[in-house]
N, C-alpha and C. Protein backbone atom coordinates (compact mmCIF):
# COMPACT_ATOMS: atom_id res chain seq x y z
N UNK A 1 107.84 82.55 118.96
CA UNK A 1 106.75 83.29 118.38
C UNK A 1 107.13 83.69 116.96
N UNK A 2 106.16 83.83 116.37
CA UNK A 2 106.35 84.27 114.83
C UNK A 2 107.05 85.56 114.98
N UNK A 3 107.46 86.04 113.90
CA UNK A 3 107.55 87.59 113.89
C UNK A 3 106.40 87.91 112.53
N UNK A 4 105.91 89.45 112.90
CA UNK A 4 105.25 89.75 111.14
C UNK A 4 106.50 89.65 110.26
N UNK A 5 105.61 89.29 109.04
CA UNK A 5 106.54 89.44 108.04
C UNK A 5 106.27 90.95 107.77
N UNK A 6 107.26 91.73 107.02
CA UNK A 6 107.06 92.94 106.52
C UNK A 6 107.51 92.75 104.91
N UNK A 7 106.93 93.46 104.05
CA UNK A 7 107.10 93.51 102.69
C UNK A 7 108.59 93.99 102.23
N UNK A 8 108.93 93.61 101.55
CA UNK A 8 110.47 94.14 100.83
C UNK A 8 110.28 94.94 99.23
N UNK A 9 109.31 94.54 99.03
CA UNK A 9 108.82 95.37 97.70
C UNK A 9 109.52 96.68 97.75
N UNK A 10 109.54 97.80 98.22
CA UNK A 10 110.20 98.87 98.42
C UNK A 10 111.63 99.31 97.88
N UNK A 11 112.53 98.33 98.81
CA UNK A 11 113.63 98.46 98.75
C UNK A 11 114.10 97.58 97.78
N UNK A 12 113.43 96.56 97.14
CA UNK A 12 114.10 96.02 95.97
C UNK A 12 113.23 96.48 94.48
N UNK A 13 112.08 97.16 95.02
CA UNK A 13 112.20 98.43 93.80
C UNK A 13 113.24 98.97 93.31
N UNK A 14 113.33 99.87 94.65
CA UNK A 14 114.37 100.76 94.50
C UNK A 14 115.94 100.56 93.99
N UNK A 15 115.95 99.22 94.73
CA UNK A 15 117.40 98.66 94.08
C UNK A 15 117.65 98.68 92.17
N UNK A 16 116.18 97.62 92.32
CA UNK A 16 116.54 97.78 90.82
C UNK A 16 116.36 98.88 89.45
N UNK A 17 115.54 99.74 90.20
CA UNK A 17 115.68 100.88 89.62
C UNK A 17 116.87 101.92 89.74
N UNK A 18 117.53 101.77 91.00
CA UNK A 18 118.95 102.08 90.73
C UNK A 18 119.55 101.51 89.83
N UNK A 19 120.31 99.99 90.01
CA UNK A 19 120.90 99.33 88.53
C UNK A 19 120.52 99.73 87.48
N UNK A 20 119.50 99.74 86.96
CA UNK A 20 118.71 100.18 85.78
C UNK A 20 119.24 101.55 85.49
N UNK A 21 119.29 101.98 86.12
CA UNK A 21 119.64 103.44 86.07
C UNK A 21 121.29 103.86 85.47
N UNK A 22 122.24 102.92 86.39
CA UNK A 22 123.02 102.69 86.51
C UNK A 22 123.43 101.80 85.09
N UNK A 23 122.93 101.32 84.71
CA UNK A 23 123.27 100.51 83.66
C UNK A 23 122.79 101.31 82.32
N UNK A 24 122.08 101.98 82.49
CA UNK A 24 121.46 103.07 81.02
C UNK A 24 122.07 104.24 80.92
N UNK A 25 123.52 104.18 82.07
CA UNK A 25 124.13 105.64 81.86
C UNK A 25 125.57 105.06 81.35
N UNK A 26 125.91 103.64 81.86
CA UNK A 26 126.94 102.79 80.99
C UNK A 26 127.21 102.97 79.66
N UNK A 27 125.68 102.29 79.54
CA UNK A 27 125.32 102.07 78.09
C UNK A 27 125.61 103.48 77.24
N UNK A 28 124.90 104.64 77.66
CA UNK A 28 124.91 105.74 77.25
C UNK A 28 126.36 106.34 76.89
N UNK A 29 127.35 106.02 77.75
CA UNK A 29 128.62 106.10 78.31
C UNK A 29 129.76 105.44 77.02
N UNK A 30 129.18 104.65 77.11
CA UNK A 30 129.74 103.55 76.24
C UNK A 30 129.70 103.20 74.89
N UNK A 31 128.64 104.20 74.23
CA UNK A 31 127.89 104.32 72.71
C UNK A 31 128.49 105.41 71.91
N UNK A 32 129.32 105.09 70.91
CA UNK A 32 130.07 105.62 69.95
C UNK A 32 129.21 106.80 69.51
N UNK A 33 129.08 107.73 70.46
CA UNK A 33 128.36 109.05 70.11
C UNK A 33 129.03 110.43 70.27
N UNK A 34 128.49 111.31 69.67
CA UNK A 34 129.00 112.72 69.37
C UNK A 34 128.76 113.32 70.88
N UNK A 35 129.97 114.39 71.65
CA UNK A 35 129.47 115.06 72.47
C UNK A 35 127.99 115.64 73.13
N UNK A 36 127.53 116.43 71.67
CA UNK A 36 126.14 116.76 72.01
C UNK A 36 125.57 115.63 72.21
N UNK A 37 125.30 114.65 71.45
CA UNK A 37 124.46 113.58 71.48
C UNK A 37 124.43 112.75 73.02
N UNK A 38 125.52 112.53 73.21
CA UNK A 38 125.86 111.99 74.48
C UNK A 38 124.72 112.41 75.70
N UNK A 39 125.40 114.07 75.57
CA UNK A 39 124.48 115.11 76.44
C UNK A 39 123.30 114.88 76.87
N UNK A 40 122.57 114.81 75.05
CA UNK A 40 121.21 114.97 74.98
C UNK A 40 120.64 113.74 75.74
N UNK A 41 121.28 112.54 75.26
CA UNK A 41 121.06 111.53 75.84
C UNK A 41 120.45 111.37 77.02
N UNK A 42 122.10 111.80 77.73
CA UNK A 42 121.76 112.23 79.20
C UNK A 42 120.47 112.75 79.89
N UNK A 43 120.74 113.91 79.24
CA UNK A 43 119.70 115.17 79.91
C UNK A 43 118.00 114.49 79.59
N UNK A 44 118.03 113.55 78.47
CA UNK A 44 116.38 113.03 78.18
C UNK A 44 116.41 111.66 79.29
N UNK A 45 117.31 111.37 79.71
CA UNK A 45 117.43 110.29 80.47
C UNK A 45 117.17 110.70 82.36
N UNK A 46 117.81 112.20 82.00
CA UNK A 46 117.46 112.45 83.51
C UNK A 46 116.16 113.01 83.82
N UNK A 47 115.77 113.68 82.89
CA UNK A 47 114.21 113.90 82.50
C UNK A 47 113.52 113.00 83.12
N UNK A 48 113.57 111.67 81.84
CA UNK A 48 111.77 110.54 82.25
C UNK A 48 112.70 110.03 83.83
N UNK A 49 113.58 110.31 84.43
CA UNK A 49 113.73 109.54 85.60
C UNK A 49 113.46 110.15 86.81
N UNK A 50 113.41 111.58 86.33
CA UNK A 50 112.76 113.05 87.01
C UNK A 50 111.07 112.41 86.95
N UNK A 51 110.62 112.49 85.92
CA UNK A 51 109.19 112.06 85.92
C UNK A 51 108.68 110.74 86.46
N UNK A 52 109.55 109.64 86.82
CA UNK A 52 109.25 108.97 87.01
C UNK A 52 109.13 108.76 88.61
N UNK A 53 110.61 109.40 88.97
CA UNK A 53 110.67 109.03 90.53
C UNK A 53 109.33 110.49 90.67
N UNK A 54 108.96 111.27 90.11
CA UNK A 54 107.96 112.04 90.43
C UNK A 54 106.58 111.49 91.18
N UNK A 55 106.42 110.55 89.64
CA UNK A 55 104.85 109.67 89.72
C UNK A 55 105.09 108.52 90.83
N UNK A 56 106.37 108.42 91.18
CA UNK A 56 106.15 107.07 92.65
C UNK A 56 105.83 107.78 93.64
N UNK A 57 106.47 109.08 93.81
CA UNK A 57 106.53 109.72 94.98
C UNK A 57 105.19 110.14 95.29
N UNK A 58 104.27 110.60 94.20
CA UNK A 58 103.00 110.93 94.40
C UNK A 58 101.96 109.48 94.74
N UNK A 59 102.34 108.66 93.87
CA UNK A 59 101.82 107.25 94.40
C UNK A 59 101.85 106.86 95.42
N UNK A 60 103.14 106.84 96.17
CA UNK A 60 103.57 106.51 97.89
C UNK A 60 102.60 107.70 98.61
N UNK A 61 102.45 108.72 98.49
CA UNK A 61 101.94 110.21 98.97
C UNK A 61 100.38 109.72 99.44
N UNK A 62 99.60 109.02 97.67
CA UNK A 62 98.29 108.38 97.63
C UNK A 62 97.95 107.32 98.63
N UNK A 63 99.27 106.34 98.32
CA UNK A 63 99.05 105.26 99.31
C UNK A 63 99.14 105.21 101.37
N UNK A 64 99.89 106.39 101.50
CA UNK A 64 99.92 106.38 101.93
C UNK A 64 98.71 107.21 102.97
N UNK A 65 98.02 108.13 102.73
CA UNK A 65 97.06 108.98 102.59
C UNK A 65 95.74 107.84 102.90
N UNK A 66 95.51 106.85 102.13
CA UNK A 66 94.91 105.88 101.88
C UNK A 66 94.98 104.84 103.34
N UNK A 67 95.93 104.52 103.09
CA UNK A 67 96.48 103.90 104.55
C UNK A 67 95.78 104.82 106.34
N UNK A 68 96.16 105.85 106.08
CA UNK A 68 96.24 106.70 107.30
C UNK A 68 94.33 106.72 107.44
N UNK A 69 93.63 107.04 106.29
CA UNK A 69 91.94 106.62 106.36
C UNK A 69 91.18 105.47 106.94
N UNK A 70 92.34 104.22 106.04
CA UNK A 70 91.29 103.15 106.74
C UNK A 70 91.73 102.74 107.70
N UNK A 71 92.67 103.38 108.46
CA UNK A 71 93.56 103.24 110.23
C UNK A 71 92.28 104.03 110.88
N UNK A 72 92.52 105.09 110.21
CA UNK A 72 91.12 105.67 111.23
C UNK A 72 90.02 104.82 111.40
N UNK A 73 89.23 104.48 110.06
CA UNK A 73 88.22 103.59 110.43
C UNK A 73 88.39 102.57 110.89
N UNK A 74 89.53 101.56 110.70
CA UNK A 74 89.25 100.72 111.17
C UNK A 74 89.51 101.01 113.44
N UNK A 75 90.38 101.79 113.27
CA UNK A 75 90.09 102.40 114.88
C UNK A 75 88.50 102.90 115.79
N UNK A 76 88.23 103.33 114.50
CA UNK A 76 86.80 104.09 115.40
C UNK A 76 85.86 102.66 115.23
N UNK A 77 85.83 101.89 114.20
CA UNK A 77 85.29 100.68 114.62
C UNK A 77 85.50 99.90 115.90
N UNK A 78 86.43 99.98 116.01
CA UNK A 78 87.24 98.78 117.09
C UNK A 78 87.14 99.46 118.43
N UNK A 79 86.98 100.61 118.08
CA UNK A 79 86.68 101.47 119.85
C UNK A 79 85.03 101.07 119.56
N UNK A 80 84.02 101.62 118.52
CA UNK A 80 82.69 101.44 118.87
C UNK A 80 82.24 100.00 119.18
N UNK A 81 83.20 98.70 118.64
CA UNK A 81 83.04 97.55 119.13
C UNK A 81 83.41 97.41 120.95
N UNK A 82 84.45 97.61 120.57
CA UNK A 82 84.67 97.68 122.40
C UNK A 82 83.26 98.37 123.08
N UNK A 83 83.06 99.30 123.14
CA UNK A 83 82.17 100.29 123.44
C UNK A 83 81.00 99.32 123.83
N UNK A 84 80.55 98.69 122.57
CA UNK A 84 79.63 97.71 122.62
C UNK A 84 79.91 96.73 123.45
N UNK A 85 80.84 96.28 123.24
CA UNK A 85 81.34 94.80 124.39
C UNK A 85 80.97 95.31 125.78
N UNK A 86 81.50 96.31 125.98
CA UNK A 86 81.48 96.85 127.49
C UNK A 86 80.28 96.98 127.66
N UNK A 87 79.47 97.87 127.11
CA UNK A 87 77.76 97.81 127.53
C UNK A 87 77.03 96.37 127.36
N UNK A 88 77.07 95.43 126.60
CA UNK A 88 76.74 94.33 126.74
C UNK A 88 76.94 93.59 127.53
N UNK A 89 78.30 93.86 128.64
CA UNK A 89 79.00 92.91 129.47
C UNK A 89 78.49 93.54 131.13
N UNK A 90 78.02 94.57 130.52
CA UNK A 90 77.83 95.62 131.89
C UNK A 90 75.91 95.27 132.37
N UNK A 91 75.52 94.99 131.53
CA UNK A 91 73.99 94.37 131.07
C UNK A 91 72.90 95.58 131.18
């Protein structure tokens, strides 16, 4: 039998937004800069990544919200179809 496929999108988001992450604090790390500067670097770096994992989290929140709606409908359909089957079958 088949299996479902399930999406990987998620976790190789996430991956590569780790590396990314990981690689812009290297870089940062690694750039012939003044103490403060370094810092600042930092601290504006942990910022937009603060804002960013913010706006997924609210996105996943949406989507998921979204998801849980058309489960309902598509449930209360599928019971009022049944519903129907049965009285049609019952005559």
């Amino acid at each position: 039998m088949n299996e479902p496929k399930t999406s990987s999108y998620g976790p190789t988001l996430l991956t590569f937004l780790a590396g990314a992450a990981v690689g812009a604090v290297v870089v940062a790390l690694t750039t012939p800069k003044t103490g403060p500067e370094l810092r600042g670097d930092l601290k504006d770096l942990t910022r937009r990544a603060r804002r960013k994992a913010g706006e997924m989290a609210e996105n996943a929140s949406d989507t998921w919200d979204d998801l849980k709606g058309r489960t309902a409908l598509a449930a209360a359909d599928l019971k009022r179809g049944m519903t129907d089957a049965a009285q049609d079958l019952r005559g």
